[in-house]
Protein backbone atom coordinates (compact mmCIF):
# COMPACT_ATOMS: atom_id res chain seq x y z
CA UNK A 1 33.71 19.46 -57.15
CA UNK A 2 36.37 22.63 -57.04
CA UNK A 3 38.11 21.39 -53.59
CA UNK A 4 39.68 24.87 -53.86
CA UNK A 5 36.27 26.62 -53.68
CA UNK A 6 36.28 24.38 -49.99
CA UNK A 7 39.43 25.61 -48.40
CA UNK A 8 38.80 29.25 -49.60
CA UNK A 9 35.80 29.08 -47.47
CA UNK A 10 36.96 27.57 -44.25
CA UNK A 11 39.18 30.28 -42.85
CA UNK A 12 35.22 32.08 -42.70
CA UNK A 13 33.80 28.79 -41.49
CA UNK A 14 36.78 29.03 -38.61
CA UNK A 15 36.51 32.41 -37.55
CA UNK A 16 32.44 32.37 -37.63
CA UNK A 17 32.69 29.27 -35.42
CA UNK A 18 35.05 31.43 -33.06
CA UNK A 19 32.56 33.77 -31.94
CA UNK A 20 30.01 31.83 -31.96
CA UNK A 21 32.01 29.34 -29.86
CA UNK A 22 32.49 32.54 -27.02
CA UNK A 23 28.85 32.64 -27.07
CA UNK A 24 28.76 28.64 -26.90
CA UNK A 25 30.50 29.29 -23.00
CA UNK A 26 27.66 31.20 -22.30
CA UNK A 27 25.29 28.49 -23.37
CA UNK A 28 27.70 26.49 -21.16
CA UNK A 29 27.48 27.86 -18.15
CA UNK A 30 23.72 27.67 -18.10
CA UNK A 31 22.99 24.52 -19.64
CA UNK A 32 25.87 22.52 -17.85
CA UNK A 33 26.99 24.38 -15.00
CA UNK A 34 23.52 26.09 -13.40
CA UNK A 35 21.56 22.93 -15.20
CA UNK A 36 19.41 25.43 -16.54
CA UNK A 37 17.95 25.54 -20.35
CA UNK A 38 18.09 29.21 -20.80
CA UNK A 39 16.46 30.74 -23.70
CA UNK A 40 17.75 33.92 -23.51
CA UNK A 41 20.40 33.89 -25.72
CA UNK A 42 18.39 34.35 -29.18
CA UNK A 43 17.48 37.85 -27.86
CA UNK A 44 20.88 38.77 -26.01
CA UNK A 45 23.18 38.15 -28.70
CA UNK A 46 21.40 40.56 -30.70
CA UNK A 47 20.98 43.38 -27.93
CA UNK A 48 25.01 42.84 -27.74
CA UNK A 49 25.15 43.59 -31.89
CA UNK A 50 22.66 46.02 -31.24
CA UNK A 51 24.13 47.93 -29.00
CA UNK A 52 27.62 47.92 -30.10
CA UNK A 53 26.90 49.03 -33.35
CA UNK A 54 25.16 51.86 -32.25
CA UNK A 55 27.64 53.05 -29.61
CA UNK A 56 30.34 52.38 -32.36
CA UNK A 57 28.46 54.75 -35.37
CA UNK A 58 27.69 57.43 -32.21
CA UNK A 59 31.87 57.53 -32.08
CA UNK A 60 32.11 55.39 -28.75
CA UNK A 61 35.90 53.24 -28.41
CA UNK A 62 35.25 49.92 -30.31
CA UNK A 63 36.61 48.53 -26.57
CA UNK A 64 34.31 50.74 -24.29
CA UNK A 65 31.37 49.69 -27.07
CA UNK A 66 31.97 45.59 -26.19
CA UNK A 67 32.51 46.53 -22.63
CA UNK A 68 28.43 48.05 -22.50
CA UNK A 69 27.78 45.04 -24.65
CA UNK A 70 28.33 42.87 -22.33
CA UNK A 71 26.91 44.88 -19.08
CA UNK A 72 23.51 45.48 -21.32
CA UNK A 73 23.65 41.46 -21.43
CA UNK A 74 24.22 40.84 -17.88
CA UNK A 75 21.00 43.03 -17.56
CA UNK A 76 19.42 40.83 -19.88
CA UNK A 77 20.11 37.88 -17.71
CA UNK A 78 19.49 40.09 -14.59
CA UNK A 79 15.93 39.88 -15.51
CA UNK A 80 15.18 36.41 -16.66
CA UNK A 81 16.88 35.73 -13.61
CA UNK A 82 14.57 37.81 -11.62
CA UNK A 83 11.36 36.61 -13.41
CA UNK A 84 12.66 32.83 -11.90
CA UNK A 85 13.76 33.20 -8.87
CA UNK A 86 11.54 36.22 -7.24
CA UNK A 87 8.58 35.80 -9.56
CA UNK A 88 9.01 31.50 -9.11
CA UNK A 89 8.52 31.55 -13.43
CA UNK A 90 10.14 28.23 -14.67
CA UNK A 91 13.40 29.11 -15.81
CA UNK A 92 12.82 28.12 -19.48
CA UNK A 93 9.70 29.90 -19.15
CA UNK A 94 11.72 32.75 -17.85
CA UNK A 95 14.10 32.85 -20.97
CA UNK A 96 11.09 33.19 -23.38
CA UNK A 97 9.56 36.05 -22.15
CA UNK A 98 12.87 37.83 -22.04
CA UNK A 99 13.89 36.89 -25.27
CA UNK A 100 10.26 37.71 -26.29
CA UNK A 101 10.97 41.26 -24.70
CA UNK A 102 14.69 41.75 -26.28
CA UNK A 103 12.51 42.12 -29.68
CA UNK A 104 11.25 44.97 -29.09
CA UNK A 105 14.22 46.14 -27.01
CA UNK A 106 16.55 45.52 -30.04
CA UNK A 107 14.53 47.25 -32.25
CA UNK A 108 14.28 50.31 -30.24
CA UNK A 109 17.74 50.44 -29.45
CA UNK A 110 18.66 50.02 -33.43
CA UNK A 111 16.27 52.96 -34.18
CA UNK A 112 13.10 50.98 -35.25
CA UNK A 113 15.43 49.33 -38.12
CA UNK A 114 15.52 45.85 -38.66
CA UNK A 115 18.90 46.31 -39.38
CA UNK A 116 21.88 48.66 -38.61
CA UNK A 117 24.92 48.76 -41.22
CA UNK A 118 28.62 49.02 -39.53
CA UNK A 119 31.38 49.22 -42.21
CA UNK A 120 35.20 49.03 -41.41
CA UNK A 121 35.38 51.78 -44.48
CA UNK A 122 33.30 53.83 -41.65
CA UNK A 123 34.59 53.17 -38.42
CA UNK A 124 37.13 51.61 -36.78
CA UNK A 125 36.30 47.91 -35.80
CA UNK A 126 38.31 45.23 -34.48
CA UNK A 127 37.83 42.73 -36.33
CA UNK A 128 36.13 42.24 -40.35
CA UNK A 129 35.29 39.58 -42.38
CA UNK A 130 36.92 41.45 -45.05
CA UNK A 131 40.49 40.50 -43.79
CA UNK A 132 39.48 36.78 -43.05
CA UNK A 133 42.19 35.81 -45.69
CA UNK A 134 44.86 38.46 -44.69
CA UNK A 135 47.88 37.57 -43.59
CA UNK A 136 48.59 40.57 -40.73
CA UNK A 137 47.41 41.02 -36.88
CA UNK A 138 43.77 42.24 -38.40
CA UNK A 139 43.07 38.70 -39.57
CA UNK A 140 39.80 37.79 -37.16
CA UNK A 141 40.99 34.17 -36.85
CA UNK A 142 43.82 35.65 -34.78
CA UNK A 143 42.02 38.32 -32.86
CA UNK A 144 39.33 35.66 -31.74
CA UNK A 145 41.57 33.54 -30.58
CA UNK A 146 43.14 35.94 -28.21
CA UNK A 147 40.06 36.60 -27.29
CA UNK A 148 38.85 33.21 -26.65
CA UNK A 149 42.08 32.42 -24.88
CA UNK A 150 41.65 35.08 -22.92
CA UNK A 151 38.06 34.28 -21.94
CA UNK A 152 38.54 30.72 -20.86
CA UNK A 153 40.80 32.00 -18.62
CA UNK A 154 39.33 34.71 -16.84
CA UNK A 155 36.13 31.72 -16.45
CA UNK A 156 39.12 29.32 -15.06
CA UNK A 157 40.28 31.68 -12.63
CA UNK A 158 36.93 32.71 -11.59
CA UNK A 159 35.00 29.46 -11.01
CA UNK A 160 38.16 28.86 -9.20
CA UNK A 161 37.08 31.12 -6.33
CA UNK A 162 34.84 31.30 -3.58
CA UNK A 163 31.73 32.54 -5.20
CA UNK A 164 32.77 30.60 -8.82
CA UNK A 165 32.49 27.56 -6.57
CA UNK A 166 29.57 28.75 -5.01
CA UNK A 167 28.11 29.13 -8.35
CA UNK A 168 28.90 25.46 -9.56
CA UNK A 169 27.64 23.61 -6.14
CA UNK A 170 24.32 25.52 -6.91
CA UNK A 171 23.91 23.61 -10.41
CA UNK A 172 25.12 20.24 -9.51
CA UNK A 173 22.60 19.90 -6.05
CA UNK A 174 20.66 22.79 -5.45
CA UNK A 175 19.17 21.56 -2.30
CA UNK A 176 22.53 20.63 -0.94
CA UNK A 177 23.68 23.87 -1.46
CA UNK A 178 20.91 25.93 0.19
CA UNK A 179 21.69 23.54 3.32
CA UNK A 180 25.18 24.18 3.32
CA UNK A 181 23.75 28.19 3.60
CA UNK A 182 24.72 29.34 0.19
CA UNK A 183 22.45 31.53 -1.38
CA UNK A 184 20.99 29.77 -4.51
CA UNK A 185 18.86 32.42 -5.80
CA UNK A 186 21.43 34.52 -5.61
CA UNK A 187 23.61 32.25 -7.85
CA UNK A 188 21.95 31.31 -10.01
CA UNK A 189 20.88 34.99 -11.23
CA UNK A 190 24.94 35.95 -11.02
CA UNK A 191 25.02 33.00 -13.20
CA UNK A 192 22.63 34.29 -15.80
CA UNK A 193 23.82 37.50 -15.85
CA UNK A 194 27.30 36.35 -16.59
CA UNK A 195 26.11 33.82 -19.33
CA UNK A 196 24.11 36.11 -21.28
CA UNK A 197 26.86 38.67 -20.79
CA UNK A 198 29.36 36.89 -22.56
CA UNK A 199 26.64 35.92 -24.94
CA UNK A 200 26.15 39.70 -25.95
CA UNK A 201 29.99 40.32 -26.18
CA UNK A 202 29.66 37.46 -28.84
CA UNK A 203 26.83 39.52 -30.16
CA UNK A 204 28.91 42.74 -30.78
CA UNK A 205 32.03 40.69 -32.55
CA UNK A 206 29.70 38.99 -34.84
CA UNK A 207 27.96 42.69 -35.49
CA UNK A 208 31.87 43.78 -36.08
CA UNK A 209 32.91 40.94 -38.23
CA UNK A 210 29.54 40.40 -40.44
CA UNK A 211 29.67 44.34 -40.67
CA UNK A 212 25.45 44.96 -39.09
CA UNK A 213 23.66 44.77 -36.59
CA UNK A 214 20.04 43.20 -37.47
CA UNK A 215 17.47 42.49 -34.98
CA UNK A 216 17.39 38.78 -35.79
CA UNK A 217 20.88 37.99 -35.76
CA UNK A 218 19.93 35.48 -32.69
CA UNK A 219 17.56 33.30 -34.27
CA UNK A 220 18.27 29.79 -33.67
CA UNK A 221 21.64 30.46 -31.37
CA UNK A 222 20.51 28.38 -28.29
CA UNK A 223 20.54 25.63 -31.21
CA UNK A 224 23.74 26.48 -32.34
CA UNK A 225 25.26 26.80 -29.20
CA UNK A 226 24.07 23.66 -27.58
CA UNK A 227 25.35 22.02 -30.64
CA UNK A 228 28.90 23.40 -29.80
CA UNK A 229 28.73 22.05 -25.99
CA UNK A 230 27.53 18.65 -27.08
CA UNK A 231 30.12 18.76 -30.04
CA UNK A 232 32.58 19.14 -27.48
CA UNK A 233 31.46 16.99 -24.89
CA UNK A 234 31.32 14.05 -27.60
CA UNK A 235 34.78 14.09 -28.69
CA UNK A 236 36.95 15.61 -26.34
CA UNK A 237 35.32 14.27 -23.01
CA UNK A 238 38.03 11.75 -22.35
CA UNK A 239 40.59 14.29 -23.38
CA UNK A 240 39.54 17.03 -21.73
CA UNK A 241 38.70 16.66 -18.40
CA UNK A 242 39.81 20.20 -16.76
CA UNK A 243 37.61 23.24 -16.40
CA UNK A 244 39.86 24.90 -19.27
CA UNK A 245 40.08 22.35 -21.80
CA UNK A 246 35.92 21.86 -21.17
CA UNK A 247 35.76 25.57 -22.04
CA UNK A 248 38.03 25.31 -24.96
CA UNK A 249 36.49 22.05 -26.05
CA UNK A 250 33.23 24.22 -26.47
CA UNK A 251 34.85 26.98 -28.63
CA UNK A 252 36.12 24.05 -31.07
CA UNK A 253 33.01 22.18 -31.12
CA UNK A 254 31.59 25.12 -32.67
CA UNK A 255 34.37 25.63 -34.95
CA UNK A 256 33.62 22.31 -36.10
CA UNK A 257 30.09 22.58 -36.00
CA UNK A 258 30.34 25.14 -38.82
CA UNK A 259 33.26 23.26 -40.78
CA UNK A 260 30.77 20.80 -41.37
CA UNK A 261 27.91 23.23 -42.20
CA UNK A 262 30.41 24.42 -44.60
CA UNK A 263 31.21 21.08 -46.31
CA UNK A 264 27.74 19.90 -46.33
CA UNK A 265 26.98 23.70 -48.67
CA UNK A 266 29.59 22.55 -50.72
CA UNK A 267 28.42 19.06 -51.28
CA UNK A 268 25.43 21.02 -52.97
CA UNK A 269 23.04 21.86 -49.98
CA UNK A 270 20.21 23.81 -51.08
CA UNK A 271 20.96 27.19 -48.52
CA UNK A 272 17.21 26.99 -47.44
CA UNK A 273 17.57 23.29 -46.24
CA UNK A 274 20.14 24.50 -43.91
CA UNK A 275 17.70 24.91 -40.31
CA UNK A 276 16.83 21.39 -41.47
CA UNK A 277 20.77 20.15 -41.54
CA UNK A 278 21.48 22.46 -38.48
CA UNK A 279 18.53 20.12 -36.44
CA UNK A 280 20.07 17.12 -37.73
CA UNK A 281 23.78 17.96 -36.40
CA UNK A 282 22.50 18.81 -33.44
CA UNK A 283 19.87 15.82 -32.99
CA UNK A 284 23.02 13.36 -34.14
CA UNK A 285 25.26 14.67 -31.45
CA UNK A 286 22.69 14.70 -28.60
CA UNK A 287 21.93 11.25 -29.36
CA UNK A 288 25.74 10.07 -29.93
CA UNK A 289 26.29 9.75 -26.10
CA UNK A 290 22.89 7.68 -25.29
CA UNK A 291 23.52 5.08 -28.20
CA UNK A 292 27.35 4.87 -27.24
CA UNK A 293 26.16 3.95 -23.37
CA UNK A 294 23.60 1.86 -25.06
CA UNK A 295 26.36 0.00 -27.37
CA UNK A 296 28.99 -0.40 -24.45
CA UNK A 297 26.29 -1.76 -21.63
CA UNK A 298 24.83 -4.44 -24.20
CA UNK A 299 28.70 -5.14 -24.77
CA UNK A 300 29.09 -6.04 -20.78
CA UNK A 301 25.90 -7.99 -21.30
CA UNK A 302 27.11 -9.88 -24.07
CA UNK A 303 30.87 -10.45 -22.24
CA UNK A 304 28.75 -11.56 -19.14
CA UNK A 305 26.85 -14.29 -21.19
CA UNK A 306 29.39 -15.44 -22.58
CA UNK A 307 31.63 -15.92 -19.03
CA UNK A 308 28.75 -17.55 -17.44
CA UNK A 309 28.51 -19.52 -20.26
């Protein structure tokens, strides 16, 4: 096998696993923080793409376009939020019918086209795929990790304050919480809002950098970002143990989540085996932790035999 063909595709591999790593915090923040499984992702990261590319080819600031990307997701969250808390709808419930909704949001907003085209010969975009390889301040790899840098911490200072604390209490005892008079409801829909709004600001880099926006640009993301938290969690857990590095140990499980998506095509993966392989990475790493607890207790076990022995 051409090894070169290999390294000529991992600078892509890296900076595709960058933004989807931002949207992996948002995934974050849900699934470990609230200790909610929200499905709303698959839809918001496409109304974030959506809606950036069309602010973007209607002459909006490529900025003040990922700045409404992100508000338009907080609205997203905004109302699964709503639909769980004030309506009582499970929260994964919740997340489908938004996400169910987004659709036919993201298709109105893109003009009833499956797909929107956004070419850096056409407007001015911050970052490309076309300059993956380019050795200047436009590479993506560099502007995405600015970005992410930049992102974790914004998140550090904020779940550093009153309400970011707030926030957390809610997801690790809910009942606790509401005792100690904080308003759950009220986090946990702030917390939503400011998942799925990341998740959409994701959503409007990846538009940038794949150059379109297409309606189903979300499909399977809640996959691939709980594959990038449980990458993380797996191998840096005993590393990492501040807020920060358990942000930035998301973004580079997702980097390597798609590193090895990217070997496994060049081993000769058939392309439409890879939902199949992307199941399997995920399933492996989900199941790492329980067989490692299951390895080390049947170790004590074994070292307790053997002493009473």
């Amino acid at each position: 096998m051409d090894i070169m063909k290999l390294l000529n595709a991992l600078p892509s591999a890296v900076s595709q696993g960058l933004i989807w790593g931002l949207m992996a915090i948002g995934v974050y923040i849900t699934f470990r923080i609230l200790d909610v499984s929200d499905l709303t992702v698959d839809g918001s990261i496409a109304t974030g793409g959506a809606v950036a590319a069309i602010l973007i080819i209607n002459g909006w600031n490529v900025y003040a376009a990922l700045l409404a990307a992100f508000v338009v997701g907080m609205l997203c969250g905004l109302v699964t939020g709503m639909f769980h808390t004030f309506f009582g709808i499970p929260a994964i419930l919740s997340g489908i019918l938004t996400q169910l909704a987004l659709y036919s949001v993201n298709l109105r907003i893109l003009g009833n086209k499956a797909n929107v085209a956004l070419s850096v010969n056409k407007f001015r975009l911050l970052l490309s795929s076309r300059n993956v390889r380019a050795l200047t301040l436009e590479n993506p790899i560099l502007i995405l990790v600015v970005f992410g840098v930049f992102l974790v911490g914004v998140l550090y200072w904020f779940f550093g304050t009153e309400l970011g604390c707030s926030m957390r209490a809610t997801g690790a005892n809910r009942n606790m919480s509401r005792a100690q008079g904080i308003n759950t409801d009220k986090n946990i829909v702030l917390s939503l809002m400011l998942a799925n709004g990341i998740v959409a600001l994701a959503g409007a880099l990846l538009a940038q950098y794949q150059g379109f926006a297409d309606v189903g640009m979300g499909r399977g993301a809640i996959v691939i970002g709980l594959a990038a938290v449980i990458i993380g969690e797996v191998m840096f857990a005993k590393v990492f143990r501040n807020f920060a590095l358990k942000l930035l140990a998301v973004i580079i499980g997702a980097m390597i989540y798609y590193i090895v998506i990217q070997v496994v095509l060049w081993l000769g993966l058939n392309t439409n085996d890879l939902k199949l392989l992307t199941a399997l990475v995920v399933a492996v790493f989900l199941a790492a932790p329980h067989w490692k607890a299951k390895y080390l207790a049947g170790r004590e076990q074994g070292k307790g035999r053997d002493g009473r022995a």
